[in-house]
Protein backbone atom coordinates (compact mmCIF):
# COMPACT_ATOMS: atom_id res chain seq x y z
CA UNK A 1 62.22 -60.67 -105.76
CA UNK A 2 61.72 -59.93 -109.66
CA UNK A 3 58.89 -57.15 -108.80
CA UNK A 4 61.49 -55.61 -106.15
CA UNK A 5 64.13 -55.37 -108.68
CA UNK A 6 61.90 -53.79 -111.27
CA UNK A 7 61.38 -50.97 -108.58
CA UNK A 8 57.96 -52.22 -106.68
CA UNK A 9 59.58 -51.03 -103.17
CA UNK A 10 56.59 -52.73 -101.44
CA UNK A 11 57.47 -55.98 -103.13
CA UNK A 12 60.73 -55.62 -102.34
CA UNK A 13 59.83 -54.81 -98.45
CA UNK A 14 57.28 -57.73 -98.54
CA UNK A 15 59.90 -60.34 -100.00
CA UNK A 16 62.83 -59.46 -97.64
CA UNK A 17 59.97 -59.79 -94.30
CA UNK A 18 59.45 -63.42 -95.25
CA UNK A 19 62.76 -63.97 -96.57
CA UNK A 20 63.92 -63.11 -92.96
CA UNK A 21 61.27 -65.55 -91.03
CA UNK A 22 63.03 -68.18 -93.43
CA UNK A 23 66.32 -67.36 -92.75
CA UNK A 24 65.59 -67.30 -88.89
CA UNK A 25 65.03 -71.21 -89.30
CA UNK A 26 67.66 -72.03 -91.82
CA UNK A 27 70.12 -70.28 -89.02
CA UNK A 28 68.59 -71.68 -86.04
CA UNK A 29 68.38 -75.42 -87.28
CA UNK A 30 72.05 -75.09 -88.53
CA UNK A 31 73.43 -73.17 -85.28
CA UNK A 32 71.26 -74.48 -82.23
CA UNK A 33 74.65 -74.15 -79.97
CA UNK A 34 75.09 -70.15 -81.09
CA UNK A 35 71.75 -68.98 -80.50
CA UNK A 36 72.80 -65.40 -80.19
CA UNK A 37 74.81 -65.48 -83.74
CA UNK A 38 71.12 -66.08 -85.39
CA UNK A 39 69.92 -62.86 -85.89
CA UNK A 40 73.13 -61.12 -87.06
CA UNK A 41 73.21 -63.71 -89.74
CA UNK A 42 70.14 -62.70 -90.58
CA UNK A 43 70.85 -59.31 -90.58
CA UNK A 44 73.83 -59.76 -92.58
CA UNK A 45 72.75 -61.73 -94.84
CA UNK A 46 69.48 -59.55 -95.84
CA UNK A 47 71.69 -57.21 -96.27
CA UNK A 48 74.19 -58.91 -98.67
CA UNK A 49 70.75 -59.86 -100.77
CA UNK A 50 69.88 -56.33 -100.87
CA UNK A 51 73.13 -55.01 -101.88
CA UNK A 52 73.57 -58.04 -104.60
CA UNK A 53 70.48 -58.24 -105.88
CA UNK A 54 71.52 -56.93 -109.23
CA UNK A 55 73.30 -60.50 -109.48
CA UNK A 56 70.35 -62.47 -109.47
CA UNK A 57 69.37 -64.34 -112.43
CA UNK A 58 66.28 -64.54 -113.23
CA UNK A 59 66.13 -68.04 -114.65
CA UNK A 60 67.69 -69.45 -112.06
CA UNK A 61 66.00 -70.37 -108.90
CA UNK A 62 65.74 -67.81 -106.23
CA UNK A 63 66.29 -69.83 -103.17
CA UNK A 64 69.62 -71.67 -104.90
CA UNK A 65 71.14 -67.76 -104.70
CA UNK A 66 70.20 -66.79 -101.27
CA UNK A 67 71.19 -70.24 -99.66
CA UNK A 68 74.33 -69.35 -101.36
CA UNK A 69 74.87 -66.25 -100.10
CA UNK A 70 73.58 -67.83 -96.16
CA UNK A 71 76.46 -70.53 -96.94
CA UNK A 72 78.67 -67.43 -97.26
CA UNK A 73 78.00 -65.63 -94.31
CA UNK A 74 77.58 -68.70 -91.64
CA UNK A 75 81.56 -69.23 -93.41
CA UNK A 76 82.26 -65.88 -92.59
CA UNK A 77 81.08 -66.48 -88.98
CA UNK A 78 82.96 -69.30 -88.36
CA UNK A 79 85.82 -68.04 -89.52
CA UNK A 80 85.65 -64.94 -87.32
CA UNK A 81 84.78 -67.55 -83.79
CA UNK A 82 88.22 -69.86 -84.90
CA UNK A 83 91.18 -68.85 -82.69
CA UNK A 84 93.63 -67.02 -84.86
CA UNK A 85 95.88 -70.10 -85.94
CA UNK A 86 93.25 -71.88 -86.69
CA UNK A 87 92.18 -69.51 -90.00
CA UNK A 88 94.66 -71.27 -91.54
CA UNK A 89 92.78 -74.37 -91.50
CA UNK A 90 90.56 -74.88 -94.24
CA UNK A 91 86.42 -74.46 -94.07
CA UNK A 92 85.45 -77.12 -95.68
CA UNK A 93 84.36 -80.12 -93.27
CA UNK A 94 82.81 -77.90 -91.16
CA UNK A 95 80.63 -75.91 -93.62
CA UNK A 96 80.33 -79.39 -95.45
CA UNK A 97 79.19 -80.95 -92.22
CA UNK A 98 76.71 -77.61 -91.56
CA UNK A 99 74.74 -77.95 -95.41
CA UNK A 100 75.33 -81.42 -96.75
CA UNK A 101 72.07 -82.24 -97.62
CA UNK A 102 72.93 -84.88 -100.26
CA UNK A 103 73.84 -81.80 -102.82
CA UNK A 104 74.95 -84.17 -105.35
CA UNK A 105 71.45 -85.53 -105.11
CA UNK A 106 69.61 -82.41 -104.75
CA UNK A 107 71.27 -81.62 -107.83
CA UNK A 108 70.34 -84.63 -109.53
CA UNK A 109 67.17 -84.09 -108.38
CA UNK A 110 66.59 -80.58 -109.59
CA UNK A 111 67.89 -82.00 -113.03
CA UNK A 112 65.11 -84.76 -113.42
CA UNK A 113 62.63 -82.40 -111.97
CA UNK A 114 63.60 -79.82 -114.50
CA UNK A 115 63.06 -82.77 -117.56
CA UNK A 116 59.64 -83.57 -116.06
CA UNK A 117 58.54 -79.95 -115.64
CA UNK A 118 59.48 -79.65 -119.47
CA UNK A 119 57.22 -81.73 -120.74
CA UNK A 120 54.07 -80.17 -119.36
CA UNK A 121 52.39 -77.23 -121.23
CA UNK A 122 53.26 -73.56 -120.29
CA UNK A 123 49.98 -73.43 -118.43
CA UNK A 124 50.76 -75.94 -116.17
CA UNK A 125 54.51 -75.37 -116.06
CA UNK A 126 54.75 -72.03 -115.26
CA UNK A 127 51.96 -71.78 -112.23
CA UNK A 128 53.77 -75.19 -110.80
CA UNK A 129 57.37 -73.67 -110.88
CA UNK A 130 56.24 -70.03 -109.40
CA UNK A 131 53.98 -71.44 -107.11
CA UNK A 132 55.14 -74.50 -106.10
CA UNK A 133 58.79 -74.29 -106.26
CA UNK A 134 59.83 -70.28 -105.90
CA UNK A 135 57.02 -69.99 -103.34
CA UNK A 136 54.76 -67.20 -104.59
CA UNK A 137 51.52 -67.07 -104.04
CA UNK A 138 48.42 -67.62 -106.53
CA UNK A 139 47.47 -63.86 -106.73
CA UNK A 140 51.05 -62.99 -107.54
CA UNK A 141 51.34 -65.58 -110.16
CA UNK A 142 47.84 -65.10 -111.80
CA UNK A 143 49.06 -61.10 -111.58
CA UNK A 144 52.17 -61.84 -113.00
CA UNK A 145 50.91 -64.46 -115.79
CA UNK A 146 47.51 -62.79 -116.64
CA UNK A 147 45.83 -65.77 -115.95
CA UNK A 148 42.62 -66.13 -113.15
CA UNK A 149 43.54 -67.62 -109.73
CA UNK A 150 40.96 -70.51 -111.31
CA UNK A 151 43.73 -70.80 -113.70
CA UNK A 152 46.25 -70.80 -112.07
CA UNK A 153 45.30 -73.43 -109.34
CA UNK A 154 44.12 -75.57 -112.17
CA UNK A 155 46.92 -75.64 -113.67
CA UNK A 156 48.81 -76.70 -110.88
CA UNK A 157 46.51 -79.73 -110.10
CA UNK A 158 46.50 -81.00 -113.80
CA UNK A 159 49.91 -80.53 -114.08
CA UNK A 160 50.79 -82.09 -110.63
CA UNK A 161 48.79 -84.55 -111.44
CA UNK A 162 49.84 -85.43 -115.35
CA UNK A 163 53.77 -85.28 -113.53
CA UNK A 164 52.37 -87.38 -111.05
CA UNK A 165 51.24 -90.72 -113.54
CA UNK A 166 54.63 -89.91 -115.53
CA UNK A 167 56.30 -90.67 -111.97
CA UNK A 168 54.16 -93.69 -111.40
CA UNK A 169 54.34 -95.39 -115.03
CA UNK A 170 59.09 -94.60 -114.99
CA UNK A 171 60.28 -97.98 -115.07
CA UNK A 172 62.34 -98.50 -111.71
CA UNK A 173 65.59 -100.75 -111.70
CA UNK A 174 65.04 -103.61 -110.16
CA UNK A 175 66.33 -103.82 -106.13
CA UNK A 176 68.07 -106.72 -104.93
CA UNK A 177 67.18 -109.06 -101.87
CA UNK A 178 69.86 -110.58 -100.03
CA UNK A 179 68.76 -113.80 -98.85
């Protein structure tokens, strides 16, 4: 996404291809019963990615922004299948119903992640969050870093491995047994 919006039109080309085989599932798990509606979606919604790119931020995840923008366009498709006195009703249960997956505690989770992850040293940080988390791959993040592909996947076992003991030595409240 970043090298596409610094002007690398085969980055750009190469990130909207797999951004599309993605999207294909996120539609198709979300809308088994309107099979046909998947690929405009994912038309649509390339398309709205490619047109707002410039409102990416940078430090903010990349997938966060485009399930946004899906969110926005399977709204937009429901809206345009509900008989005409039926706009009136608001979107909300439905498109609640279609993408509740526990935001609250994706959100939550995202937050401690983001604590843990900031306790680890750049060189670990940085390949775990690229690689691990935004999806690149360990050429593009040695490329982009300046670090080997040794590097790189070392850093992502240490620090997978360093957040891993953290994990295992948190102190967990206790759980209670009915009798």
């Amino acid at each position: 996404m970043l090298a596409g919006m610094s002007g690398d039109a085969q980055a750009h080309r190469c990130f909207l291809q797999r951004l599309g085989i993605h999207l294909r599932s996120f539609y198709r798990r979300r809308l088994s019963g309107w099979p046909d509606d998947v690929e405009d979606l994912v038309q649509d919604t390339l398309l709205a990615i490619h047109d707002k790119r410039h409102t990416y931020r940078p430090d903010q995840p990349v997938t966060a922004w485009i399930h946004a923008i899906a969110r926005y366009k399977t709204i937009d498709l429901l809206r345009a299948r509900r008989v005409r006195e039926a706009l009136h009703d608001p979107l909300d249960d439905e498109a609640h119903a279609l993408f509740d997956t526990g935001a609250a505690d994706a959100t939550e989770a995202r937050r401690d992640l983001d604590r843990l992850l900031a306790t680890l040293p750049d060189r670990q940080r940085r390949p775990i969050e690229q690689v691990k988390l935004e999806g690149r791959s360990v050429a593009e993040v040695a490329c982009a870093t300046g670090m080997s592909e040794s590097a790189v996947k070392i850093g992502i076992h240490r620090g997978l491995k360093t957040l891993a003991a953290r994990v295992a030595a948190t102190p967990r409240p206790p759980t209670k047994v009915s009798p």
